[in-house]
C-alpha atoms as a PDB file:
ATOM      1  CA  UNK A   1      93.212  96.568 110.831  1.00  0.00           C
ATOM      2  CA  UNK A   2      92.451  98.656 107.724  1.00  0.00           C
ATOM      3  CA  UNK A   3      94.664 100.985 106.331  1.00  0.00           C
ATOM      4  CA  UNK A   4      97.792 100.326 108.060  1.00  0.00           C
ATOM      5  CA  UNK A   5      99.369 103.142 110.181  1.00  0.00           C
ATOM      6  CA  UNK A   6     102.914 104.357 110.004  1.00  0.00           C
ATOM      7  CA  UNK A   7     103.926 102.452 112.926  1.00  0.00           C
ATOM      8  CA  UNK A   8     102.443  99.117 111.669  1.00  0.00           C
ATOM      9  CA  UNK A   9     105.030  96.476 112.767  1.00  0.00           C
ATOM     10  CA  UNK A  10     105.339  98.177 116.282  1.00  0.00           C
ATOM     11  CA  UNK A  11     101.336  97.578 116.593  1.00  0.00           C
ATOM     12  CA  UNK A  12     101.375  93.777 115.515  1.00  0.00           C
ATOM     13  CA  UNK A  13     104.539  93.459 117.563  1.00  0.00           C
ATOM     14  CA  UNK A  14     106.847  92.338 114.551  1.00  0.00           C
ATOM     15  CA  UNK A  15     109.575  90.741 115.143  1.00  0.00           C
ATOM     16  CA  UNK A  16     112.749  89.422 113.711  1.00  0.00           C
ATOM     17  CA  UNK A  17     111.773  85.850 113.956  1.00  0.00           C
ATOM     18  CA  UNK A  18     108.542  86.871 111.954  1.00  0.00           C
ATOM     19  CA  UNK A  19     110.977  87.353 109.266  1.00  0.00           C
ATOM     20  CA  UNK A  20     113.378  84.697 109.389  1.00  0.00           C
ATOM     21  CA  UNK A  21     109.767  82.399 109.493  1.00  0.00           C
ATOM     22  CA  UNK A  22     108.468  84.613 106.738  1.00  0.00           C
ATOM     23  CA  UNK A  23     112.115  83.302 104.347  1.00  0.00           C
ATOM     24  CA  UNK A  24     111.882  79.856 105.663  1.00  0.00           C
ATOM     25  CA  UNK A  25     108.114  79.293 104.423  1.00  0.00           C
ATOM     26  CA  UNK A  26     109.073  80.933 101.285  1.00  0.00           C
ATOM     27  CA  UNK A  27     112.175  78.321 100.691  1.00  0.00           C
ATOM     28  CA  UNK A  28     110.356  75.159 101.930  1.00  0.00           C
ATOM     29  CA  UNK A  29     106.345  75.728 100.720  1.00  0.00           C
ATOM     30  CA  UNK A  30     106.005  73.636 104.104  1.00  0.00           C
ATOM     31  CA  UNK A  31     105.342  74.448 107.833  1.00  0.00           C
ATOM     32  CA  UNK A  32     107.070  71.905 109.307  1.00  0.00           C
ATOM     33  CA  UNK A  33     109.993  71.892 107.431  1.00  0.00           C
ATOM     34  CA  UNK A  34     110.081  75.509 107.528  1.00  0.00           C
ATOM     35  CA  UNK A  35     109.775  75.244 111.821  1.00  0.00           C
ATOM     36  CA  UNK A  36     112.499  72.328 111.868  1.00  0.00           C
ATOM     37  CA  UNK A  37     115.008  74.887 110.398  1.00  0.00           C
ATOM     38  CA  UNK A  38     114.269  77.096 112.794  1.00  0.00           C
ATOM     39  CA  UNK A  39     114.479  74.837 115.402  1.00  0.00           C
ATOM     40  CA  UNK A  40     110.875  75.266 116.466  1.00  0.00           C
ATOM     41  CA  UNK A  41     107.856  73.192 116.777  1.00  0.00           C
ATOM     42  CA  UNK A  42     105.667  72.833 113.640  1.00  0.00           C
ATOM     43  CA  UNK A  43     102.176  74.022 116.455  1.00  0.00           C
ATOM     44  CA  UNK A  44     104.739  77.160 117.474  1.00  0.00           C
ATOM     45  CA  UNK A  45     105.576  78.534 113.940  1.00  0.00           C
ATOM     46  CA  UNK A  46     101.978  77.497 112.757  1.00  0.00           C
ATOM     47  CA  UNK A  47     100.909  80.171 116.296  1.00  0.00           C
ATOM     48  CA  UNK A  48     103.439  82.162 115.379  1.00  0.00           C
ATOM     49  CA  UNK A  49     101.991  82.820 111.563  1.00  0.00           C
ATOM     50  CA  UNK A  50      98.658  83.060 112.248  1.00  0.00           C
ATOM     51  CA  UNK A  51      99.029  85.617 114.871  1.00  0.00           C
ATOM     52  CA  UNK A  52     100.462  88.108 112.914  1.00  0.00           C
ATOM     53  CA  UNK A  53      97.660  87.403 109.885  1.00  0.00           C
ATOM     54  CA  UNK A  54      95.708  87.537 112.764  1.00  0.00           C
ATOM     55  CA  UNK A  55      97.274  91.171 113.320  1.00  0.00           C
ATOM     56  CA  UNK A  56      97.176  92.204 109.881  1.00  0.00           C
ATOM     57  CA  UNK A  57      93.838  91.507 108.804  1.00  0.00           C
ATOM     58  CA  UNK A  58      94.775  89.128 105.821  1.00  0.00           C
ATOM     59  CA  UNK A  59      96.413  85.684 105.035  1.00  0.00           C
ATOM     60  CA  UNK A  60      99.755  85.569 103.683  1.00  0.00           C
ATOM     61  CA  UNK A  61     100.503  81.929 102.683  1.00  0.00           C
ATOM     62  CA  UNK A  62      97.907  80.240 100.912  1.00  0.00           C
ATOM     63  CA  UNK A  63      97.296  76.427 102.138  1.00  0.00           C
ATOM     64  CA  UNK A  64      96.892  73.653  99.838  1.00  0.00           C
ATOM     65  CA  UNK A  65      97.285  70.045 100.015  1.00  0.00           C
ATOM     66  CA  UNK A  66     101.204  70.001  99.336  1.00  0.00           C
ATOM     67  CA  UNK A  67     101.719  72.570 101.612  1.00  0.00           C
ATOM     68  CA  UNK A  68     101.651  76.444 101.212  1.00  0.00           C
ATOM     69  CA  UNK A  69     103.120  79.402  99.546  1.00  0.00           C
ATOM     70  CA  UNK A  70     103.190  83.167  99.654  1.00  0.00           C
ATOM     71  CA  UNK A  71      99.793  84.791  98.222  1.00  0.00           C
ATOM     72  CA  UNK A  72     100.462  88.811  96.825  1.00  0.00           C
ATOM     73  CA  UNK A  73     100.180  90.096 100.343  1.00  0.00           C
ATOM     74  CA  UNK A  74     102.693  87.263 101.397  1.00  0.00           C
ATOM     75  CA  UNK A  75     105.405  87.863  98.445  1.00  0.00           C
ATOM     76  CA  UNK A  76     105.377  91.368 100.213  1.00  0.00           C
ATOM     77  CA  UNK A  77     106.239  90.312 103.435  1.00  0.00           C
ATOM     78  CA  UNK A  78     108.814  87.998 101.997  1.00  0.00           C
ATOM     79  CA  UNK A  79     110.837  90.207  99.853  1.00  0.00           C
ATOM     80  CA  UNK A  80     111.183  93.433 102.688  1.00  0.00           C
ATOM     81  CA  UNK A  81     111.747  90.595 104.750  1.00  0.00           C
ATOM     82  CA  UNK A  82     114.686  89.298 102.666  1.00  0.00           C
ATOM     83  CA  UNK A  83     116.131  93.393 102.465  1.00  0.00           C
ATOM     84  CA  UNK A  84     115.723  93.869 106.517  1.00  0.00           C
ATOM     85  CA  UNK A  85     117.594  90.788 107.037  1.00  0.00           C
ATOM     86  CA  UNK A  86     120.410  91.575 104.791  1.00  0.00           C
ATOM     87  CA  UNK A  87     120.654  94.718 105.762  1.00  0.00           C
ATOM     88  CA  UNK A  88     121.276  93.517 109.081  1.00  0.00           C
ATOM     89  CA  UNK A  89     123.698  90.940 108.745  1.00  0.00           C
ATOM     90  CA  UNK A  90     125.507  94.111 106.809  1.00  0.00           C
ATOM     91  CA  UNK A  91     125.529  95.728 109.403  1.00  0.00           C
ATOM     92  CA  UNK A  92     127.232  92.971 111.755  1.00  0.00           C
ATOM     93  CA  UNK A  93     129.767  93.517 108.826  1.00  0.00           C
ATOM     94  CA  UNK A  94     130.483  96.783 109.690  1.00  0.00           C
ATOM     95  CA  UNK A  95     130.248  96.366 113.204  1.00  0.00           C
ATOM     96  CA  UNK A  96     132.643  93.806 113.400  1.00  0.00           C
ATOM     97  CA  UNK A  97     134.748  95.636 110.361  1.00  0.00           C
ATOM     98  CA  UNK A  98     135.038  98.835 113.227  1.00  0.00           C
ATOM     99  CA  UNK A  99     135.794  96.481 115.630  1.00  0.00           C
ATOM    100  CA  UNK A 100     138.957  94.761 114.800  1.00  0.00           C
ATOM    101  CA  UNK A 101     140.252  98.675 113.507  1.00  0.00           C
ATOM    102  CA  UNK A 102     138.597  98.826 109.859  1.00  0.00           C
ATOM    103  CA  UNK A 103     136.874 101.658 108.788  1.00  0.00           C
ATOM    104  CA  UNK A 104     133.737  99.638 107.559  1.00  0.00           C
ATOM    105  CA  UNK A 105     132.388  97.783 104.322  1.00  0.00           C
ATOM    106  CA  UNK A 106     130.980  98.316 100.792  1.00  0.00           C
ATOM    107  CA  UNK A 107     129.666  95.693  98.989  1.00  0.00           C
ATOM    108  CA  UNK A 108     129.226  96.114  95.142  1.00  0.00           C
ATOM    109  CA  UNK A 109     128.075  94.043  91.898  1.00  0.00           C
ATOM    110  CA  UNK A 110     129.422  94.871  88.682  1.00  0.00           C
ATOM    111  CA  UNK A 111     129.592  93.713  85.243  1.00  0.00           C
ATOM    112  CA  UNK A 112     132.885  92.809  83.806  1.00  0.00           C
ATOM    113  CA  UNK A 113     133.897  96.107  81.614  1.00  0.00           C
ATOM    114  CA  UNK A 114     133.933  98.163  84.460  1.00  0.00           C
ATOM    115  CA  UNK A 115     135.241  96.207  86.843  1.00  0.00           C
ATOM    116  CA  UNK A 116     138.676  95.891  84.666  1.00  0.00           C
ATOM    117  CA  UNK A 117     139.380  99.368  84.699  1.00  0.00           C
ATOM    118  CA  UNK A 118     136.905 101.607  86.317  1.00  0.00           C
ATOM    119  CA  UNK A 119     136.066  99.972  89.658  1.00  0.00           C
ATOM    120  CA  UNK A 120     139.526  99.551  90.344  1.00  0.00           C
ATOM    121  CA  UNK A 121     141.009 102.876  89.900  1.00  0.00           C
ATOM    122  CA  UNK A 122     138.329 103.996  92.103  1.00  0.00           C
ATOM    123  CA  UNK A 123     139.343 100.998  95.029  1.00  0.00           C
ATOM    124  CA  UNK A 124     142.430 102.157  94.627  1.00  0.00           C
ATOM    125  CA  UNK A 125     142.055 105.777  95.370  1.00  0.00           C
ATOM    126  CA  UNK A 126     139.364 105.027  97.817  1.00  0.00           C
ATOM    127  CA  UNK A 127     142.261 103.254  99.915  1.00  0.00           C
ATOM    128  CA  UNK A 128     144.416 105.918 100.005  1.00  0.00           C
ATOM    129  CA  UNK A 129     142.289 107.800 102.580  1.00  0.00           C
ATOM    130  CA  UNK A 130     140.722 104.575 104.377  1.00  0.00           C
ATOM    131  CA  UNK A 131     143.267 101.479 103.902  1.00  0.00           C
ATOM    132  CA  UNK A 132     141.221  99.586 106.379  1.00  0.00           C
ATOM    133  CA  UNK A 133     137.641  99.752 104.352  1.00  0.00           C
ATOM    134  CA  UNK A 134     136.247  96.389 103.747  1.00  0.00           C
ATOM    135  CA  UNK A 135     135.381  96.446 100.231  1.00  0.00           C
ATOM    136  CA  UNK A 136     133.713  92.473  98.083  1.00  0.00           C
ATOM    137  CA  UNK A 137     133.169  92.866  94.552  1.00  0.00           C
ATOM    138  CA  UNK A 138     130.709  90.942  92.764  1.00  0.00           C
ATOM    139  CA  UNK A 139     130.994  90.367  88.841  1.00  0.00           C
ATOM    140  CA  UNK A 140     128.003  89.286  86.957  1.00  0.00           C
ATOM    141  CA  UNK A 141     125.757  89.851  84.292  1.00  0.00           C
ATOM    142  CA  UNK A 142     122.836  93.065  84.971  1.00  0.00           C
ATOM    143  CA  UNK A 143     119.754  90.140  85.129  1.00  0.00           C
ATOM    144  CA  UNK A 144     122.071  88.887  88.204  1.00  0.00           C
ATOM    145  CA  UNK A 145     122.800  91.380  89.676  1.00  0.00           C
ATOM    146  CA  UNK A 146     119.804  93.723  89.878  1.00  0.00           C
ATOM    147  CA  UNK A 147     117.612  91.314  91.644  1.00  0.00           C
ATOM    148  CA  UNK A 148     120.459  91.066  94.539  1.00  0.00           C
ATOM    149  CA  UNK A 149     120.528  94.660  94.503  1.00  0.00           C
ATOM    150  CA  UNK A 150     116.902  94.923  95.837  1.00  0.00           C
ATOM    151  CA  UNK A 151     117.106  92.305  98.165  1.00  0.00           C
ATOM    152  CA  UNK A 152     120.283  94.678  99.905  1.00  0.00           C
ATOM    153  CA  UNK A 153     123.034  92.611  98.500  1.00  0.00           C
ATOM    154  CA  UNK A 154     124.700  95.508  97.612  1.00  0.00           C
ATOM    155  CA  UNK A 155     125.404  99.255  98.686  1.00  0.00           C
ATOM    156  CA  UNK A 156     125.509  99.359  94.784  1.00  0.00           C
ATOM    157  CA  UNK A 157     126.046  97.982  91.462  1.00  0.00           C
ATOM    158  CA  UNK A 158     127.803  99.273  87.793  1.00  0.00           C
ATOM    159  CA  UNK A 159     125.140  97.429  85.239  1.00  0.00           C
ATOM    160  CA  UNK A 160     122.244  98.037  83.494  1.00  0.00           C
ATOM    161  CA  UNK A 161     118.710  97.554  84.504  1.00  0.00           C
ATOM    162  CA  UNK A 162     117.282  94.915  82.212  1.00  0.00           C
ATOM    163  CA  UNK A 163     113.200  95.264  81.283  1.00  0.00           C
ATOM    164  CA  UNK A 164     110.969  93.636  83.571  1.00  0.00           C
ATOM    165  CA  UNK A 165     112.529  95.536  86.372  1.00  0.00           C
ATOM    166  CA  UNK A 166     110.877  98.523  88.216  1.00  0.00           C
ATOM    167  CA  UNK A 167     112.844 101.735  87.437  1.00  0.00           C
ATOM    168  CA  UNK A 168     111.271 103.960  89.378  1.00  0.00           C
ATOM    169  CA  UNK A 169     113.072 102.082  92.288  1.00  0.00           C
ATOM    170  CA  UNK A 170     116.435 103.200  91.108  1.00  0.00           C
ATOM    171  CA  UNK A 171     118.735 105.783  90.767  1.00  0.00           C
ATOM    172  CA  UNK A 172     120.401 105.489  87.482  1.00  0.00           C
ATOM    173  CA  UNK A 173     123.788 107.381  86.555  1.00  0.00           C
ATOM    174  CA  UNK A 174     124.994 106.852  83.040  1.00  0.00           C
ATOM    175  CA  UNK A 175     128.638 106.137  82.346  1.00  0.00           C
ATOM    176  CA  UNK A 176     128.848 104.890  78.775  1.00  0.00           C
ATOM    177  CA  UNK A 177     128.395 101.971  76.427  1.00  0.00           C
ATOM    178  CA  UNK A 178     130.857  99.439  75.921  1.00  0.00           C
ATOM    179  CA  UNK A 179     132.006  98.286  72.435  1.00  0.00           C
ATOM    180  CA  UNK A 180     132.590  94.921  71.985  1.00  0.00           C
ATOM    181  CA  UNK A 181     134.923  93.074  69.803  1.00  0.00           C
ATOM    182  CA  UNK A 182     135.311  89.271  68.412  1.00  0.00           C
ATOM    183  CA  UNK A 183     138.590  86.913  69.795  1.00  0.00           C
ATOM    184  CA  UNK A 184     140.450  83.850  68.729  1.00  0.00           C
ATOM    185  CA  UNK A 185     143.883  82.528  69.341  1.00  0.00           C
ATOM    186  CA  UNK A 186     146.740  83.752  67.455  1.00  0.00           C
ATOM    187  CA  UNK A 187     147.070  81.096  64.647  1.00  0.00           C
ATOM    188  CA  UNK A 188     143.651  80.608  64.172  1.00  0.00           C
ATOM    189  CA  UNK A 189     143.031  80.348  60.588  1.00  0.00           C
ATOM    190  CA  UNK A 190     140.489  83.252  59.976  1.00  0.00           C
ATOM    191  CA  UNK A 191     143.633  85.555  61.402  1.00  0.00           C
ATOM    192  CA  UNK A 192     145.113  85.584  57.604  1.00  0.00           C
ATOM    193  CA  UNK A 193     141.914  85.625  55.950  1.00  0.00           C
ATOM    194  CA  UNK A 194     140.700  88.958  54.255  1.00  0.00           C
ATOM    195  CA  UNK A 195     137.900  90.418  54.214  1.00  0.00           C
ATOM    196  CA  UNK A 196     136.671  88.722  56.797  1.00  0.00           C
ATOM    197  CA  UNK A 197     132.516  87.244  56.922  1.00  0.00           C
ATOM    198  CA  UNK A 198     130.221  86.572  59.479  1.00  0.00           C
ATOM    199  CA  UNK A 199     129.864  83.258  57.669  1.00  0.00           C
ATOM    200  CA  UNK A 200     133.737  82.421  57.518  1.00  0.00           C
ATOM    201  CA  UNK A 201     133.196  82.834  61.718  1.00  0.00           C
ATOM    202  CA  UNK A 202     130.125  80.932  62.186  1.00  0.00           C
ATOM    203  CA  UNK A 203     131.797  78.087  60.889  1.00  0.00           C
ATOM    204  CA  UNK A 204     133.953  77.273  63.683  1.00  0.00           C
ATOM    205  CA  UNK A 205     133.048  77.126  67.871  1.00  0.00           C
ATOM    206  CA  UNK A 206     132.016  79.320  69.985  1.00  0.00           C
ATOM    207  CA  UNK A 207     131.882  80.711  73.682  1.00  0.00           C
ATOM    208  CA  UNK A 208     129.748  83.139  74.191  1.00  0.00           C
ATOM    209  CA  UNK A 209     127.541  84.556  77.628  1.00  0.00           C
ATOM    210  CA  UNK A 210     124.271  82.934  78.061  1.00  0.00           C
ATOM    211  CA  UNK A 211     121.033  83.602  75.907  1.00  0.00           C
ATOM    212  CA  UNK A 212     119.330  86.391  77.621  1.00  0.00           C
ATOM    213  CA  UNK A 213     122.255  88.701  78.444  1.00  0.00           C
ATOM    214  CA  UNK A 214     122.642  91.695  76.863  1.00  0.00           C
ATOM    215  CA  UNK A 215     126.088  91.158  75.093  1.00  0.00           C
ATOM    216  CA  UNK A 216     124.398  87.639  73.548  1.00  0.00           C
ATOM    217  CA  UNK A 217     121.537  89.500  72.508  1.00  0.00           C
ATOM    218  CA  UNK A 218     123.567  91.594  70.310  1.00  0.00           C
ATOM    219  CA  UNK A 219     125.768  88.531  68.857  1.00  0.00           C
ATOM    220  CA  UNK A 220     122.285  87.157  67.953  1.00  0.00           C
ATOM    221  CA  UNK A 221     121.071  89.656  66.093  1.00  0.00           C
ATOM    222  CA  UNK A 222     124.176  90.855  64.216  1.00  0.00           C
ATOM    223  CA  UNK A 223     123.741  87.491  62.377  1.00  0.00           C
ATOM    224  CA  UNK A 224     120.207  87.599  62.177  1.00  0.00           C
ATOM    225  CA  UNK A 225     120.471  91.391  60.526  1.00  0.00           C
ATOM    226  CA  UNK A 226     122.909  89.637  57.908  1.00  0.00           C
ATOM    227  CA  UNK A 227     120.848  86.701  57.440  1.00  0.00           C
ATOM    228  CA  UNK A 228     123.679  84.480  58.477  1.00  0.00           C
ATOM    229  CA  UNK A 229     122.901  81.055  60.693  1.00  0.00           C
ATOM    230  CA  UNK A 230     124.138  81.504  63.840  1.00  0.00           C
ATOM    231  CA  UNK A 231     127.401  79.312  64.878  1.00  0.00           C
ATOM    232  CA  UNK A 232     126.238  75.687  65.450  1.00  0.00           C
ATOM    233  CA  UNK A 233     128.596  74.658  68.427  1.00  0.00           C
ATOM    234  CA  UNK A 234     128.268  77.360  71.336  1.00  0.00           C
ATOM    235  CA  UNK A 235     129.141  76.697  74.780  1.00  0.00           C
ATOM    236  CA  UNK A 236     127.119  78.936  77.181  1.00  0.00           C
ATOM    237  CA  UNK A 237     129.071  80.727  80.379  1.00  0.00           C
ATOM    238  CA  UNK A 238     129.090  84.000  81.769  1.00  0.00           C
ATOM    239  CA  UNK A 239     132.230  83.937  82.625  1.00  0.00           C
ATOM    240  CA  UNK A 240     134.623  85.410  80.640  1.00  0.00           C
ATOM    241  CA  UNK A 241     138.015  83.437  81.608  1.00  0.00           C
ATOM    242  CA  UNK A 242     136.500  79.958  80.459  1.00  0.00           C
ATOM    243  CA  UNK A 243     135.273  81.649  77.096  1.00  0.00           C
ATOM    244  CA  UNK A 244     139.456  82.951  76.869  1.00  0.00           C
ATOM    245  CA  UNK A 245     140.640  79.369  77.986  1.00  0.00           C
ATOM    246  CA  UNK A 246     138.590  77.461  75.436  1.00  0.00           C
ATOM    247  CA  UNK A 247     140.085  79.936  72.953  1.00  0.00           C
ATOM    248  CA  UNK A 248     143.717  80.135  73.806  1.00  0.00           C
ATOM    249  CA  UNK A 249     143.166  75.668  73.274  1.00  0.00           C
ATOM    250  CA  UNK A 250     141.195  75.479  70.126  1.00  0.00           C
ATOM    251  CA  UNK A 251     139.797  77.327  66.954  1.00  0.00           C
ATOM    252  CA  UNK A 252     136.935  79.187  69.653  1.00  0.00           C
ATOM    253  CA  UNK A 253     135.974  82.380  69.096  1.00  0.00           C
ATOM    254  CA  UNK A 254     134.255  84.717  71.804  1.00  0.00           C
ATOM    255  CA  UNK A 255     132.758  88.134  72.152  1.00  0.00           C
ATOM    256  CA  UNK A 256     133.901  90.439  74.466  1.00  0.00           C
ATOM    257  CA  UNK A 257     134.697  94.233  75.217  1.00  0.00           C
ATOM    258  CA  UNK A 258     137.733  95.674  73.884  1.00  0.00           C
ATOM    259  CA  UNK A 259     138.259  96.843  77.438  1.00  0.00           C
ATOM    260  CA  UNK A 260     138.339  93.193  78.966  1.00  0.00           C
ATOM    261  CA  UNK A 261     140.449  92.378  75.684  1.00  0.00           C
ATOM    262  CA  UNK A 262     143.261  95.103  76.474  1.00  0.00           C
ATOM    263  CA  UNK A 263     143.563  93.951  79.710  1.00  0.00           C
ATOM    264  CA  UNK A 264     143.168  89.992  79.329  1.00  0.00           C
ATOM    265  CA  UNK A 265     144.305  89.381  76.031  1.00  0.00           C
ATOM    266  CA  UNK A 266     147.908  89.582  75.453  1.00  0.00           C
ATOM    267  CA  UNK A 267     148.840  89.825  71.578  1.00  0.00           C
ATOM    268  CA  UNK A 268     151.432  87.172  71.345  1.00  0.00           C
ATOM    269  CA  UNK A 269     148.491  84.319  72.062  1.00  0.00           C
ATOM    270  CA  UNK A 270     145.061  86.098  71.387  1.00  0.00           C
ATOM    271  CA  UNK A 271     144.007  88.145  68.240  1.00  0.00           C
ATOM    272  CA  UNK A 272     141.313  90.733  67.489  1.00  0.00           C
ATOM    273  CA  UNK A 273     139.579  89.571  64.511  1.00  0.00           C
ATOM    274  CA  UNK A 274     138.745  92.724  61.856  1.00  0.00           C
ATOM    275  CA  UNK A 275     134.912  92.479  61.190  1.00  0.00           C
ATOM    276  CA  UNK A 276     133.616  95.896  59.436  1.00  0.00           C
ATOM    277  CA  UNK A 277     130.637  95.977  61.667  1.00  0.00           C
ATOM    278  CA  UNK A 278     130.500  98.049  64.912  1.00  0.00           C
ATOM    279  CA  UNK A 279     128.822  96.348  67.889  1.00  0.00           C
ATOM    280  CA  UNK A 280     128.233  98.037  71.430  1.00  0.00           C
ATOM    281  CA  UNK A 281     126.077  97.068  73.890  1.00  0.00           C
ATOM    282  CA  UNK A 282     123.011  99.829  75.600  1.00  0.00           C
ATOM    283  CA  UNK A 283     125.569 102.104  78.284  1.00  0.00           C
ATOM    284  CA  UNK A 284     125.935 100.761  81.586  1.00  0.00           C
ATOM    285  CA  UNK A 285     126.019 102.965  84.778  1.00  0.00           C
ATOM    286  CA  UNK A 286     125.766 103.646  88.652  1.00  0.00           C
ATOM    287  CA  UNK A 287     122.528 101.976  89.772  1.00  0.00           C
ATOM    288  CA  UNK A 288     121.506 102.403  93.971  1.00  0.00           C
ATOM    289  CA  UNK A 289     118.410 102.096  95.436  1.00  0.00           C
ATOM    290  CA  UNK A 290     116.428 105.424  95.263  1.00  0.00           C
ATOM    291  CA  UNK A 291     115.392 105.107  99.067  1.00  0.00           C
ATOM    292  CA  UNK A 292     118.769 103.977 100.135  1.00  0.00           C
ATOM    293  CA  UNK A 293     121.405 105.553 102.406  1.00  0.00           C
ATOM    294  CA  UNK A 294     124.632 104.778 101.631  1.00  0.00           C
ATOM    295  CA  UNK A 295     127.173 104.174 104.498  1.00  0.00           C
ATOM    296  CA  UNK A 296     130.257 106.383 104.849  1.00  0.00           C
ATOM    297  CA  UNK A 297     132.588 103.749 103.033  1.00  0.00           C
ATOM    298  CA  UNK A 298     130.365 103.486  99.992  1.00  0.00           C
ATOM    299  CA  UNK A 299     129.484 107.313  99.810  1.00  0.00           C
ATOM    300  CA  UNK A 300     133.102 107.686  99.643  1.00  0.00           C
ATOM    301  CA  UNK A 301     133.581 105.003  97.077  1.00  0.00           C
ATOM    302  CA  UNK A 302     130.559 106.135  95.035  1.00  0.00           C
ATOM    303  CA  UNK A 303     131.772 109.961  95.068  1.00  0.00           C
ATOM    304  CA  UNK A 304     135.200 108.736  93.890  1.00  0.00           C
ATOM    305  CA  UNK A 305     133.589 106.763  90.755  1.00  0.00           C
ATOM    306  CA  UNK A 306     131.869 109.735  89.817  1.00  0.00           C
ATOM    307  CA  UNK A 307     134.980 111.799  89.999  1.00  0.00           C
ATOM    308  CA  UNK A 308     136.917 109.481  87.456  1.00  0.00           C
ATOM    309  CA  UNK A 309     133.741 109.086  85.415  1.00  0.00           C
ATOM    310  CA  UNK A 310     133.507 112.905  84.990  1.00  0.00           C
ATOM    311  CA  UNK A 311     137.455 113.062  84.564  1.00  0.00           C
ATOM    312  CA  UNK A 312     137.088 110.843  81.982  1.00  0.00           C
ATOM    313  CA  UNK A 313     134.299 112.605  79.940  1.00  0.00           C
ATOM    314  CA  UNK A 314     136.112 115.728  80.219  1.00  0.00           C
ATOM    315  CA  UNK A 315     139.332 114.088  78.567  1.00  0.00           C
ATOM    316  CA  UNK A 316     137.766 112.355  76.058  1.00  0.00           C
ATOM    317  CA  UNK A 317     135.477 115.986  75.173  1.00  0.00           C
ATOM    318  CA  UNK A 318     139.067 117.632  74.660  1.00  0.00           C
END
């Protein structure tokens, strides 16, 4: 075909079932199992492929003996494939939302910090003028969450976008860092012990998020910049309630932001432990797709975010 025209997938008569076929090669690397969850024959998904190569002008699964997989032109097709189809079943969301008397739905991803105080405020306030908007929330770390943003997850997401990522894809609005701070239980023996060392801490359990994510990253290197071994015991979650449980039960000490720690730690069980050093993490912020529309709900949601961000700034400038 060439240089393909605006109108492309009208000309090779695309279809939705190209793109469910497309997802289904992609998750099995085989053609019949990919056909026998469709619920087709293996000859009329094998037709069904190579007529719209056929259409295209080049391959997009490569065949080997153990089956096939998605060459550069095929990892295309597979990941707009992935985005139309979510955006679709989205939009059976909202359909249905209108239907039974909502006013639509907003999906969102978030890391913790700002889903604690931020996000919330904003729900809030957003449900004041439409009580019947359908709105999930999503908490994970950024290297989660960013990949489910492109594939149309989410209307939008409070993160950061981690390296590796293409940023000219997004639209990135800054909000601020967060500041992080060290808990244990209240009784723990460092509480009475002054001044406080990164060695005295590294000396007892830990839980701490994952190696890769940001807030780990910075654990990691504030004992590497002191020369101090890291703790020897760490259990590994991203979540943020088992790191408080393991804490409120034992001598385990956790990382966290002081926002999450206002909120989740009460002072008669958990304490703040007084290390000189301060520790933050790169700012977070509002991240959407840069050739996204939003839908009403999350325009109204996203608008309202802004407005408490900027309310915020302005307080904290006085």
């Amino acid at each position: 075909m060439g240089v393909l025209p605006d109108d492309w997938f009208l000309r090779v008569r695309l279809k939705l079932r190209h793109l469910q076929l497309f997802l289904a090669l992609d998750e099995q690397r085989n053609l019949h199992r990919a056909a026998a969850r469709l619920g087709m024959s293996q000859p009329a998904a094998s037709k069904m492929l190579g007529d719209i190569e056929s259409q295209l002008g080049v391959k997009l699964f490569d065949r080997h003996a153990r089956g096939l997989a998605p060459n550069w032109y095929g990892e295309i097709m597979v990941r707009h494939a992935r985005t139309m189809l979510s955006e679709l079943r989205h939009t059976g969301e909202e359909l249905n939302a209108l239907r039974e008397g909502n006013a639509g739905m907003v999906a969102v991803g978030t890391v913790m910090a700002p889903a604690v105080t931020l996000l919330t405020s904003a729900i809030e306030r957003v449900h004041r003028d439409r009580p019947g908007l359908k709105i999930n929330v999503d908490v994970d770390v950024s290297k989660v969450l960013i990949p489910r943003l492109l594939e149309g997850e989410f209307d939008f997401a409070i993160t950061r976008i981690p390296a590796g990522f293409p940023t000219e894809r997004f639209v990135f609005e800054e909000i601020g860092e967060e500041d992080i701070c060290f808990v244990c239980r209240e009784g723990h023996p460092l509480t009475g012990r002054s001044p406080l060392t990164l060695e005295d801490m590294a000396a007892y359990p830990w839980s701490l998020q994952p190696p890769g994510a940001l807030m780990r990253q910075r654990v990691d290197s504030l004992f590497l910049h002191h020369g101090v071994s890291p703790p020897s015991q760490i259990v590994d979650t991203p979540d943020v309630l088992v790191s408080l449980a393991l804490v409120d039960k034992s001598d385990t000490i956790t990382a966290t932001t002081r926002e999450v720690a206002g909120l989740l730690c009460a002072p008669q069980r958990f304490r703040i432990l007084p290390l000189q050093d301060a520790l933050s993490v790169q700012p977070y912020g509002l991240v959407s797709l840069r050739d996204q529309h939003l839908s009403p709900g999350a325009g109204a949601l996203m608008s309202t975010l802004r407005e408490i961000i900027a309310h915020q700034r302005a307080a904290s400038a006085e």
